[in-house]
Protein backbone atom coordinates (compact mmCIF):
# COMPACT_ATOMS: atom_id res chain seq x y z
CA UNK A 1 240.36 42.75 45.51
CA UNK A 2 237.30 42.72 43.45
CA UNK A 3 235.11 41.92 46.15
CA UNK A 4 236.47 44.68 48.80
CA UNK A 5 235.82 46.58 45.34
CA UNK A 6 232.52 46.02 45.10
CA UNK A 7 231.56 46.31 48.90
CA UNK A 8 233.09 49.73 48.73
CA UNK A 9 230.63 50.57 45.27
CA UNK A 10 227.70 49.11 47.62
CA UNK A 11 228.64 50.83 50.68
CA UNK A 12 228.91 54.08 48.79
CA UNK A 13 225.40 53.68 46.80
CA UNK A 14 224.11 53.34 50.08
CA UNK A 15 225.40 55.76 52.11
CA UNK A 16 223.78 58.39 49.41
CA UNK A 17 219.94 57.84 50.24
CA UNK A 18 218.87 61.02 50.77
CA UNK A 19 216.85 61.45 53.95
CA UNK A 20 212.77 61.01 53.77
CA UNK A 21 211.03 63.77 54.30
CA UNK A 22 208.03 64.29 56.65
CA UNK A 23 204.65 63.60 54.78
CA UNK A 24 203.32 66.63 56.45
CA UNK A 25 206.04 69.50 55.30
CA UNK A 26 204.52 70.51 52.00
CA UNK A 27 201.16 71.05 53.49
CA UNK A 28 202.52 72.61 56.08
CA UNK A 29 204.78 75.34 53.92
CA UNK A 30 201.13 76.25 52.15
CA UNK A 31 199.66 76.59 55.41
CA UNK A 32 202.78 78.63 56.51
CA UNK A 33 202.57 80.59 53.22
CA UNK A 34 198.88 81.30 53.97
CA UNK A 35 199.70 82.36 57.67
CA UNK A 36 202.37 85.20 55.98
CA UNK A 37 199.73 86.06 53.24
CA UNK A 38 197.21 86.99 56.33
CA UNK A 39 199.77 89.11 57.78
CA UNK A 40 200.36 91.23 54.79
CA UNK A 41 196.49 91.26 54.57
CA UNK A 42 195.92 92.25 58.57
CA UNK A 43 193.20 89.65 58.79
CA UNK A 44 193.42 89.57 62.66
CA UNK A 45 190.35 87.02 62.68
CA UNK A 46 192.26 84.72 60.45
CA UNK A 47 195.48 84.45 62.13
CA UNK A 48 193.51 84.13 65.65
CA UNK A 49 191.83 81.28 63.93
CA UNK A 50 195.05 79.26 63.06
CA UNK A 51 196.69 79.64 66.80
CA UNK A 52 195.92 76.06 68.68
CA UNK A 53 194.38 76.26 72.17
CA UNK A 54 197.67 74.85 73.13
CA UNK A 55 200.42 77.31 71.71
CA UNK A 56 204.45 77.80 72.39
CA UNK A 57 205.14 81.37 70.77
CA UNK A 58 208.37 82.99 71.30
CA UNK A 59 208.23 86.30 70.69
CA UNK A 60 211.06 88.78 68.79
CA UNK A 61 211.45 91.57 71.53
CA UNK A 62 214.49 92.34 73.57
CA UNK A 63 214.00 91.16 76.95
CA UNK A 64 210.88 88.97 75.96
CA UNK A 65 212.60 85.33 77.73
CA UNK A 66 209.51 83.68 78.03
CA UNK A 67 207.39 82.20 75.56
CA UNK A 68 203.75 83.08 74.86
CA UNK A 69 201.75 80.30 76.46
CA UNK A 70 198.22 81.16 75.87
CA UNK A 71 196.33 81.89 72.43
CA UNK A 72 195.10 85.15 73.80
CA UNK A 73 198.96 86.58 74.29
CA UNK A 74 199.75 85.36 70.46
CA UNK A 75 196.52 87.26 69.44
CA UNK A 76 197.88 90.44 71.72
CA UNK A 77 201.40 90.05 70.08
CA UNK A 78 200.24 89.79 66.76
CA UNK A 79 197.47 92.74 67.14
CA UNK A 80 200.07 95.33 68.68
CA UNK A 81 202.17 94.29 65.50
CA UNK A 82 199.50 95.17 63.07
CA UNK A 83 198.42 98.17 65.06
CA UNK A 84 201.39 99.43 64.84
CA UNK A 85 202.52 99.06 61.18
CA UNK A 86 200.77 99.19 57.35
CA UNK A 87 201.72 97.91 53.97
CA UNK A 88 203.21 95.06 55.28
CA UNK A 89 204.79 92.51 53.45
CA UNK A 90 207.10 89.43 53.87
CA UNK A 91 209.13 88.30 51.20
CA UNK A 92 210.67 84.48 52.45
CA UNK A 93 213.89 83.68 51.15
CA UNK A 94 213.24 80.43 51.50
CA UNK A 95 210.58 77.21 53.34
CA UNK A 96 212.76 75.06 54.86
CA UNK A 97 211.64 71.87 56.57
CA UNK A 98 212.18 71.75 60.63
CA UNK A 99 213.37 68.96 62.77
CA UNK A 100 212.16 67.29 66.04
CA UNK A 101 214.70 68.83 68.83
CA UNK A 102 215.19 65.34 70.13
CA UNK A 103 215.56 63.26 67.24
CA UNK A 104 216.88 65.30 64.70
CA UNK A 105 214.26 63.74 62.44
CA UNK A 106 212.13 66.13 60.30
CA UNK A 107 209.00 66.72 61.87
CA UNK A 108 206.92 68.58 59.26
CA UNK A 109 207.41 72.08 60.50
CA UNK A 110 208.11 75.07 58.55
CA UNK A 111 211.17 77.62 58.81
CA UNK A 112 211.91 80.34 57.01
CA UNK A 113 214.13 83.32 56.54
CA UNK A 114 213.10 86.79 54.37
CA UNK A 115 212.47 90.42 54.67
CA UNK A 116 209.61 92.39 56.12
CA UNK A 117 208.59 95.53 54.83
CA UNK A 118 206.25 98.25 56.06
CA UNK A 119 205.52 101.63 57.22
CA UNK A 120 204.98 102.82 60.72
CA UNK A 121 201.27 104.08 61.27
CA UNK A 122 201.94 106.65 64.04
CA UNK A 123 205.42 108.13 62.11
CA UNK A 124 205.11 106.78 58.48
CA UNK A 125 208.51 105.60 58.32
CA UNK A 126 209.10 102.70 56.13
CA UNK A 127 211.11 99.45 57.38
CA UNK A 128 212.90 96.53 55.93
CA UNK A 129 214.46 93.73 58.03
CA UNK A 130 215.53 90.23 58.08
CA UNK A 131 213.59 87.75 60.08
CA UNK A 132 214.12 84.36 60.69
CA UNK A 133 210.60 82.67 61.61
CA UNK A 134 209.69 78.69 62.82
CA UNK A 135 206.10 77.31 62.57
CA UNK A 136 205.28 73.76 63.55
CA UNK A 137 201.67 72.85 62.63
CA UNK A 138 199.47 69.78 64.16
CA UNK A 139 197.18 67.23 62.12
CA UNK A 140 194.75 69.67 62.07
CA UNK A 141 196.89 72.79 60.75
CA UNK A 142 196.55 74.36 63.83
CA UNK A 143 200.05 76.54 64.76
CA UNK A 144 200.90 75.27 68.10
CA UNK A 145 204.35 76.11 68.10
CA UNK A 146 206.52 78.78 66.77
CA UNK A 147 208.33 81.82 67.08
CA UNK A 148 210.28 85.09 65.14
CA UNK A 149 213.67 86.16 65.67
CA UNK A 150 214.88 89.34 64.41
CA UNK A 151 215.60 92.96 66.26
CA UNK A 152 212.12 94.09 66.65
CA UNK A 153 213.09 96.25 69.35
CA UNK A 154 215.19 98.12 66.81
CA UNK A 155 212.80 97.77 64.12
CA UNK A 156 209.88 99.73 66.80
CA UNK A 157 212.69 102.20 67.67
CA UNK A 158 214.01 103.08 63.99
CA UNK A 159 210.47 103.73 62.99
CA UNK A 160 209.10 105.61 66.06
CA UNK A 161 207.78 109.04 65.59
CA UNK A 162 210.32 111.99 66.02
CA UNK A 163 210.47 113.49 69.58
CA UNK A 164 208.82 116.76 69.25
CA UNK A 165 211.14 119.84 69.97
């Protein structure tokens, strides 16, 4: 009895390892935090510089099914975004660390929930809404995957000038 005992006290210690986390994550949550910070700051150079040659982007639209498969369209998404709003900030909830869709295994990519803020630049209505963003980063911190989900359709519409009478 001792011994099934004191398999069951082993067993349990070692079915409590938490699991390791990707070497990469914490660098990648500053470089995520950075990417965010350029937003608020509209550095449209900046961001442009951090999209890899090679990018995945899924965009936030309604009706938008396809991903963004060239840097150019990123830069265009990003631009009309900026163009379009002022005093932006993001304020994450949270940097949580992403896995690899096939193994389940973290993979040193970045997702995180929180709440944009802004004002419209044609209307000056101000916005708040929740976004849920993913960012996965290679060796070289370049973004070459990632994507935003939230109603930015609604966001666009809520905030659009008034129709003139």
């Amino acid at each position: 009895m001792k011994k099934i005992f004191l398999l069951f006290i082993i067993f349990a210690l070692g079915s409590c390892v938490a699991p390791q986390q990707n070497p990469n994550f914490e660098k990648n949550v500053e470089l995520t935090k950075a990417w965010f910070d350029n937003w608020e700051n509209e550095d449209l150079d900046y961001l442009s510089s951090k999209i890899g040659e090679s990018i995945e982007w899924q965009g936030a639209f309604y009706a938008n099914k396809e991903y963004f498969t060239t840097k150019e369209d990123v830069v265009a998404y990003i631009s009309g975004w900026l163009a379009a709003m002022e005093d932006i900030n993001y304020e994450p909830e949270n940097f949580l660390p992403g896995v690899d869709p096939e193994t389940s295994l973290p993979n040193g990519s970045v997702r995180t929930y929180g709440t944009w803020t802004g004002v419209n630049t044609a209307s000056g209505k101000p916005f708040e809404v929740k976004f849920y963003h993913y960012l996965t980063f290679d060796d070289d911190g370049m973004l070459v995957n990632g994507g935003d989900y939230g109603d930015a359709t609604g966001v666009v519409m809520a905030v659009a000038p008034d129709p003139e009478s």
